[in-house]
Protein backbone atom coordinates (compact mmCIF):
# COMPACT_ATOMS: atom_id res chain seq x y z
CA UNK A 1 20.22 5.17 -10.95
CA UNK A 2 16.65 5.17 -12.28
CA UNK A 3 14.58 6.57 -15.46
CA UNK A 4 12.41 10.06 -14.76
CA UNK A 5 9.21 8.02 -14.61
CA UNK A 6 10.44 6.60 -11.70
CA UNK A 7 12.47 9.24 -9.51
CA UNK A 8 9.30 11.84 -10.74
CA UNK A 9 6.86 9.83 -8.23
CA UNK A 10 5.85 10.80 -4.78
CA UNK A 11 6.72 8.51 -2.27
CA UNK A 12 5.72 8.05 1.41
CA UNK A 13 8.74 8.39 4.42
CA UNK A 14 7.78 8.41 7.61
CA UNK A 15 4.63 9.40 9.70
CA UNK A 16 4.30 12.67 10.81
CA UNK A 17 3.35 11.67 14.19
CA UNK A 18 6.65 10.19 14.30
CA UNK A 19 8.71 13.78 14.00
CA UNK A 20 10.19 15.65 16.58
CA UNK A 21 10.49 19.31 16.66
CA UNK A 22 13.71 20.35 15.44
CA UNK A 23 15.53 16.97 15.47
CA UNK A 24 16.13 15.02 12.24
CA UNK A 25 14.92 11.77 11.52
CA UNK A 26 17.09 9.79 8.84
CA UNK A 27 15.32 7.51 5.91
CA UNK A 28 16.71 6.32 2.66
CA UNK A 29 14.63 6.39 -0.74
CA UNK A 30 15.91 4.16 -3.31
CA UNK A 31 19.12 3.90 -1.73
CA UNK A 32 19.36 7.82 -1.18
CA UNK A 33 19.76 8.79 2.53
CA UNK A 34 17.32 11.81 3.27
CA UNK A 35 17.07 13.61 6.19
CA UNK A 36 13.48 14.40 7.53
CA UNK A 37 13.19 18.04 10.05
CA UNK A 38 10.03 19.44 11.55
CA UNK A 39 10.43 23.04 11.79
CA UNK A 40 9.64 25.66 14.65
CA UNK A 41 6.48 26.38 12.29
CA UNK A 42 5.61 22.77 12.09
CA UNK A 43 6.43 22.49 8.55
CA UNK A 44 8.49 19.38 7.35
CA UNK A 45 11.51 19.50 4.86
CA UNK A 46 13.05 16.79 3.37
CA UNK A 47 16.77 17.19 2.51
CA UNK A 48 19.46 14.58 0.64
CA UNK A 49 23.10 16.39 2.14
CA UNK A 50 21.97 20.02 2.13
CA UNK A 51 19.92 19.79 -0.88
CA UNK A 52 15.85 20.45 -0.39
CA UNK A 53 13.91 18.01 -1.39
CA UNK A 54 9.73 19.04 -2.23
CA UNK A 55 7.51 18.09 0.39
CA UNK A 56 3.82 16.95 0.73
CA UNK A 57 2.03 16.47 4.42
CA UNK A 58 -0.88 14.37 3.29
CA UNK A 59 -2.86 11.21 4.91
CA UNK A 60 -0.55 11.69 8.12
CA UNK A 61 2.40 10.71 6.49
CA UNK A 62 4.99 12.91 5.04
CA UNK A 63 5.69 12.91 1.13
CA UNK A 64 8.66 13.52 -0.79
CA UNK A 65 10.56 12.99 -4.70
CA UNK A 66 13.98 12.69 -5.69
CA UNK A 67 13.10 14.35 -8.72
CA UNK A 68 10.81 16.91 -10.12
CA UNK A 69 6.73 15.61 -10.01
CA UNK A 70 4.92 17.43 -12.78
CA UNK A 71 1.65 16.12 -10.72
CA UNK A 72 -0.05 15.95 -7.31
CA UNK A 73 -0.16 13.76 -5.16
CA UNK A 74 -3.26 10.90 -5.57
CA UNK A 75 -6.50 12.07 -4.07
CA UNK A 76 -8.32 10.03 -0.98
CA UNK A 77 -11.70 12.59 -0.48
CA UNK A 78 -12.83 10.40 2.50
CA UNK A 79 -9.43 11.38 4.46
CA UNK A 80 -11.41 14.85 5.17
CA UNK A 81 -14.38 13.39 6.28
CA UNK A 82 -14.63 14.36 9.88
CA UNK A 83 -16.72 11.50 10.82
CA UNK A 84 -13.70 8.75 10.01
CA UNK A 85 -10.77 7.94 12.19
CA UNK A 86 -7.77 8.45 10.61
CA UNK A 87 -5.45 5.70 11.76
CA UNK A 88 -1.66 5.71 11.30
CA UNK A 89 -0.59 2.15 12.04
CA UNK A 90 3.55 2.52 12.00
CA UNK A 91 5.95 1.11 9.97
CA UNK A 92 7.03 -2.35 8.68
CA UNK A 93 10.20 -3.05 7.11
CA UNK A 94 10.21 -5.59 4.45
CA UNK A 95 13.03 -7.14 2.37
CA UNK A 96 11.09 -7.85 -0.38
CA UNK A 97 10.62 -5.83 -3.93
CA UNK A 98 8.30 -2.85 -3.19
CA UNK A 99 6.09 -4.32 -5.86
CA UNK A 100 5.88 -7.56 -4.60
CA UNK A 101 4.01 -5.68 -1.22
CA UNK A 102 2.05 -3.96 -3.45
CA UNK A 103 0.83 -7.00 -5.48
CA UNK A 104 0.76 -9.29 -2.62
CA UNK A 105 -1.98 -6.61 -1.01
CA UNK A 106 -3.73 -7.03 -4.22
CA UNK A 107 -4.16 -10.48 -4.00
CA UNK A 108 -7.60 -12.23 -3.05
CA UNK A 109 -6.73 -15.59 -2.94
CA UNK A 110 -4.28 -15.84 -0.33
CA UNK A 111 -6.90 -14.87 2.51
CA UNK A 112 -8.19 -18.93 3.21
CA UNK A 113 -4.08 -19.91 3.59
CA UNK A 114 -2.01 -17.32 5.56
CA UNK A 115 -5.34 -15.32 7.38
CA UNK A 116 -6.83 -17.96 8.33
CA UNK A 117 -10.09 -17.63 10.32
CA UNK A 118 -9.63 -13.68 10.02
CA UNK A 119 -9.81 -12.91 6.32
CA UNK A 120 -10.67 -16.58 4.72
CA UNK A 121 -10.95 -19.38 5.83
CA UNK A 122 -9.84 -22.79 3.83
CA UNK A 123 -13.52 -24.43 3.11
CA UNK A 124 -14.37 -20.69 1.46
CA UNK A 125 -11.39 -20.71 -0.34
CA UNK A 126 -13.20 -19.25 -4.34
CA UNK A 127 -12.50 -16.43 -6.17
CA UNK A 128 -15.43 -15.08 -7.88
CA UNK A 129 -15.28 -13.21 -11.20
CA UNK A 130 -14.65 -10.05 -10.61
CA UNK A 131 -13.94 -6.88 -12.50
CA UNK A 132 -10.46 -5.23 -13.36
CA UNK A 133 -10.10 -1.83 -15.12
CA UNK A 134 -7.75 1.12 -16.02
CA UNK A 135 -8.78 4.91 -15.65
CA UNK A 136 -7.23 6.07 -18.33
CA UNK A 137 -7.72 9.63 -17.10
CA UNK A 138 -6.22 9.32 -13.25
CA UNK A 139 -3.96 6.46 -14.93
CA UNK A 140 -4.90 4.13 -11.98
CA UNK A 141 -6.12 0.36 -11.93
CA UNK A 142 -9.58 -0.49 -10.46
CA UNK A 143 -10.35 -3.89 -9.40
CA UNK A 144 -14.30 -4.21 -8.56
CA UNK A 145 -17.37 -6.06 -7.75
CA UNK A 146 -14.90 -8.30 -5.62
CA UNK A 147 -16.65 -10.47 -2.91
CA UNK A 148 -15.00 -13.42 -0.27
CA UNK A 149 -16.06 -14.39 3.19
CA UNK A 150 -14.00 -13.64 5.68
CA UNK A 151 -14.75 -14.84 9.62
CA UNK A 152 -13.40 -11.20 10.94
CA UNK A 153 -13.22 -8.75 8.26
CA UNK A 154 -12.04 -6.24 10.73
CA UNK A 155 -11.49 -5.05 14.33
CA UNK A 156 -14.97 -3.83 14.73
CA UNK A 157 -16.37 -7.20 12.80
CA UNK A 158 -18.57 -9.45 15.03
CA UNK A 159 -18.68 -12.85 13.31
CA UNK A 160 -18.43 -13.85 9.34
CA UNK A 161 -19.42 -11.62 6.60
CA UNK A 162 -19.37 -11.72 3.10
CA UNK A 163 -17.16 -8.90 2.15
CA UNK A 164 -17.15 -6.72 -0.86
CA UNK A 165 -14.17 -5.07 -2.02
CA UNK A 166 -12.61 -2.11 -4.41
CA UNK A 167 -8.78 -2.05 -5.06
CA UNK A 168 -7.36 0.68 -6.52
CA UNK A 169 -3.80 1.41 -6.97
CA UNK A 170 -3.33 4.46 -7.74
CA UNK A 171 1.14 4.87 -7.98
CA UNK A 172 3.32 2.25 -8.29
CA UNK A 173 3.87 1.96 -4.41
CA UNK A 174 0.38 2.70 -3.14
CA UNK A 175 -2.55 0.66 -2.95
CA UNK A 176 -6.54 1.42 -1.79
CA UNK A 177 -8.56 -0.76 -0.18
CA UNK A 178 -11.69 -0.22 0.07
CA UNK A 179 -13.94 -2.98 1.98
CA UNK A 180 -17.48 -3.51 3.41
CA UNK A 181 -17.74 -1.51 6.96
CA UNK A 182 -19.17 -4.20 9.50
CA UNK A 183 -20.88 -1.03 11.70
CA UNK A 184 -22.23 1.13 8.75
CA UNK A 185 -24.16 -0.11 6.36
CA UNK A 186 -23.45 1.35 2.72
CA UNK A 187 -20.24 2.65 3.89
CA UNK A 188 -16.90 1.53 2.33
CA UNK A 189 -13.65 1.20 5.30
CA UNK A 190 -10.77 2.29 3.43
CA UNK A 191 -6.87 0.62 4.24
CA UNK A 192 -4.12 1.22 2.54
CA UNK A 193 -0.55 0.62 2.13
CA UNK A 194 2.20 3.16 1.49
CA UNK A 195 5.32 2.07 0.40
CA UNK A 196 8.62 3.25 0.68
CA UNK A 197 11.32 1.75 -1.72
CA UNK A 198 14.50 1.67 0.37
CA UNK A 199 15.91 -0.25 -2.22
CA UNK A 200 15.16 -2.32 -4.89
CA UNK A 201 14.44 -5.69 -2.45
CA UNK A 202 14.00 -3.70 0.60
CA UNK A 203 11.02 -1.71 1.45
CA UNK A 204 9.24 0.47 4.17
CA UNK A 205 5.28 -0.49 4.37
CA UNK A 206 3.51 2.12 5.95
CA UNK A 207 -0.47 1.49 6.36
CA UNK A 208 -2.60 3.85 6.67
CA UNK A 209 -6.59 3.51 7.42
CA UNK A 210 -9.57 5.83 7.44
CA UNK A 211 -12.07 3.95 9.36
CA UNK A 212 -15.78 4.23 11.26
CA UNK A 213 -15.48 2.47 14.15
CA UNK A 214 -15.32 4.95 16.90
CA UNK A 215 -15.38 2.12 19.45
CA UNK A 216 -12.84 0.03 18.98
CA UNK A 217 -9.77 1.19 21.04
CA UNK A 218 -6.62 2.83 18.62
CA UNK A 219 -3.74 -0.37 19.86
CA UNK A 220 -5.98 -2.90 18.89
CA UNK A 221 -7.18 -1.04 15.62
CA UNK A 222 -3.35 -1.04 14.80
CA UNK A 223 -2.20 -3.96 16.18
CA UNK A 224 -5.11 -6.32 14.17
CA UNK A 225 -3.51 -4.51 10.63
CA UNK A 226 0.23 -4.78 12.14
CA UNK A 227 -1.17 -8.60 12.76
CA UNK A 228 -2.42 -8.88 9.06
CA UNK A 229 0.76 -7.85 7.02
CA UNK A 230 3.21 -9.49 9.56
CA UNK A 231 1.57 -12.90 8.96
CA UNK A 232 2.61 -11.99 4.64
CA UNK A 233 5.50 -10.49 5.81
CA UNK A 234 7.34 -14.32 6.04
CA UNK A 235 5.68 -14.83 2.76
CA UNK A 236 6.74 -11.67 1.16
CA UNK A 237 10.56 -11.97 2.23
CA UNK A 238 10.76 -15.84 0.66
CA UNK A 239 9.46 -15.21 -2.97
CA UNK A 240 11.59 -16.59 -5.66
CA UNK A 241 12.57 -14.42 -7.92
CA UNK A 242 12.73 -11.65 -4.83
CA UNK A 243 11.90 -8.72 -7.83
CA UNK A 244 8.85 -8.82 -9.52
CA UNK A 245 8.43 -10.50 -13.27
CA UNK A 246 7.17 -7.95 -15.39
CA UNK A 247 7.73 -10.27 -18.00
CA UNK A 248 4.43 -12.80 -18.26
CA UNK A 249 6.48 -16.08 -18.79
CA UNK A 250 8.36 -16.08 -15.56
CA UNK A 251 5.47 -16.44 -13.99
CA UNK A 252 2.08 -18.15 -14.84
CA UNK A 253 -1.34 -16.42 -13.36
CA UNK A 254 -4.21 -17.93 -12.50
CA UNK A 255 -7.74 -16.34 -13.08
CA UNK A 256 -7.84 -14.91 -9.48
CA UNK A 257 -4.48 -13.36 -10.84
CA UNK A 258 -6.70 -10.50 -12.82
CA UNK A 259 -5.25 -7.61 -10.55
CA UNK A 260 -1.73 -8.65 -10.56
CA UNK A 261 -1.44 -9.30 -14.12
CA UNK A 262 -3.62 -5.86 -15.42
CA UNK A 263 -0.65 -4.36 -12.19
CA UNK A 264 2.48 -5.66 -14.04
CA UNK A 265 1.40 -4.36 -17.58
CA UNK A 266 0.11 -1.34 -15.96
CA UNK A 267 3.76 -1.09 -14.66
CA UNK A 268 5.11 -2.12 -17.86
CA UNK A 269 3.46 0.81 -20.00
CA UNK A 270 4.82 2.96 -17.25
CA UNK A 271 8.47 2.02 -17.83
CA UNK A 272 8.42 1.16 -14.29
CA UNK A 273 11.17 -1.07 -13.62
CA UNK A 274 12.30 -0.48 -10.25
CA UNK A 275 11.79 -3.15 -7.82
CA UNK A 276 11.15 -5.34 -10.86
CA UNK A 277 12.93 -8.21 -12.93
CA UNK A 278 12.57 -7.91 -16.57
CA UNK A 279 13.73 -10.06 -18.13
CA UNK A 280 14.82 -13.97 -16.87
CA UNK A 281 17.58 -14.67 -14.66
């Protein structure tokens, strides 16, 4: 079905707000039906038929393999700060290529055209040079220095701002944002997206956010990112080809491309192929 790389990864499947005491909740990862239980203990076990899957509680959302991960799961030290709400904002399904999501989150430019007059706005609609790196030790990609104005940079935003930004992505499903907080100066506001291949053009987006803004109430914190990715989701489930190119002359990048493109050889060196098209149709 797929290579080690890819089956060895930890991938999100549901929220753990979402289980019920002794009653199973049904998902599919990568086209493998697994069967989520919270036990009398509270503990969570993930099984495919009767076979035990590992498990991982982490960022409110419960992890799992379908192989054998030889590493933990990524790290996100301001999830234990006690000071940050910890936002689960549900789930959106998606039939696009679980990369696609992820590289559509990574992309800057879009902002002026599909959020407009939330995250751009179309006479602010530049790219400035930013930077792009791989740390070779976590084996994650780093986009920073990254700057646009955006009208309402987030719930707790009161007028235009220009934001700064980090993205890191730091498995081939999950991307970190981290983003100017309007209410603390200094202070990063981290979102991110979890994603759950269901299938190779079909994917569970789980975002997750670790916020301060302890005034803003929790429906409107989740419905203004619910409101963000539904407005790509029409974008996301019309791309042409619906996998992503790995392959750099399927499609041609632009210079606000820097993330996508250092994402897709990232992916490449990774033998990461699922979700992706490698070679032309």
């Amino acid at each position: 079905m797929t290579g080690s790389t890819i089956v060895d990864e930890w991938y999100p499947v549901g929220m753990v707000s979402g289980l019920e005491p002794e009653t199973a909740t049904s998902t599919v990862l990568m086209g493998e039906e697994l069967s989520l239980m919270k036990e009398t203990d509270s503990s969570i076990t993930v099984r495919r038929g009767t076979e035990e899957r590992p498990a991982l509680v982490r960022f409110g959302h419960v992890w799992t393999s379908l192989g054998s991960p030889d590493h933990p799961l990524f790290s996100i030290p301001e999830a234990d700060n006690a000071e940050r709400r910890l936002v689960d904002c549900g789930c959106v399904r998606v039939k696009c290529s679980p990369l696609r999501a992820v590289e559509n989150f990574l992309d800057i430019a879009h902002f002026p055209f599909i959020h407009t007059g939330i995250l751009g706005v179309e006479d602010h609609p530049e790219v400035k040079k930013y930077d792009v790196e791989v740390d070779e030790k976590l084996n994650e990609i780093w986009a920073k220095k990254v700057e646009f104005y955006q009208p309402q940079a987030a719930a707790s935003a009161q007028g235009g701002i220009i934001t700064k930004y980090m993205y890191r992505v730091a498995t081939p499903t999950v991307s970190i944002l981290y983003k100017t907080c309007p209410v603390r100066k200094g202070e990063w506001d981290i979102i991110t997206l979890f994603v759950q291949p269901v299938a190779e053009d079909v994917c569970d987006v789980w975002p997750w956010m670790a916020l301060y803004d302890d005034d803003t109430p929790l429906t409107d914190l989740i419905h203004f990112q619910q409101m963000i990715f539904l407005q790509d989701r029409s974008i996301l489930e019309n791309q042409i080809p619906r996998l992503l190119p790995l392959d750099p002359k399927l499609e041609i990048p632009t210079r606000a491309d820097l993330t996508s493109i250092a994402y897709r050889r990232w992916l490449k060196r990774r033998h990461y192929t699922y979700g992706a098209q490698t070679v032309a149709a």
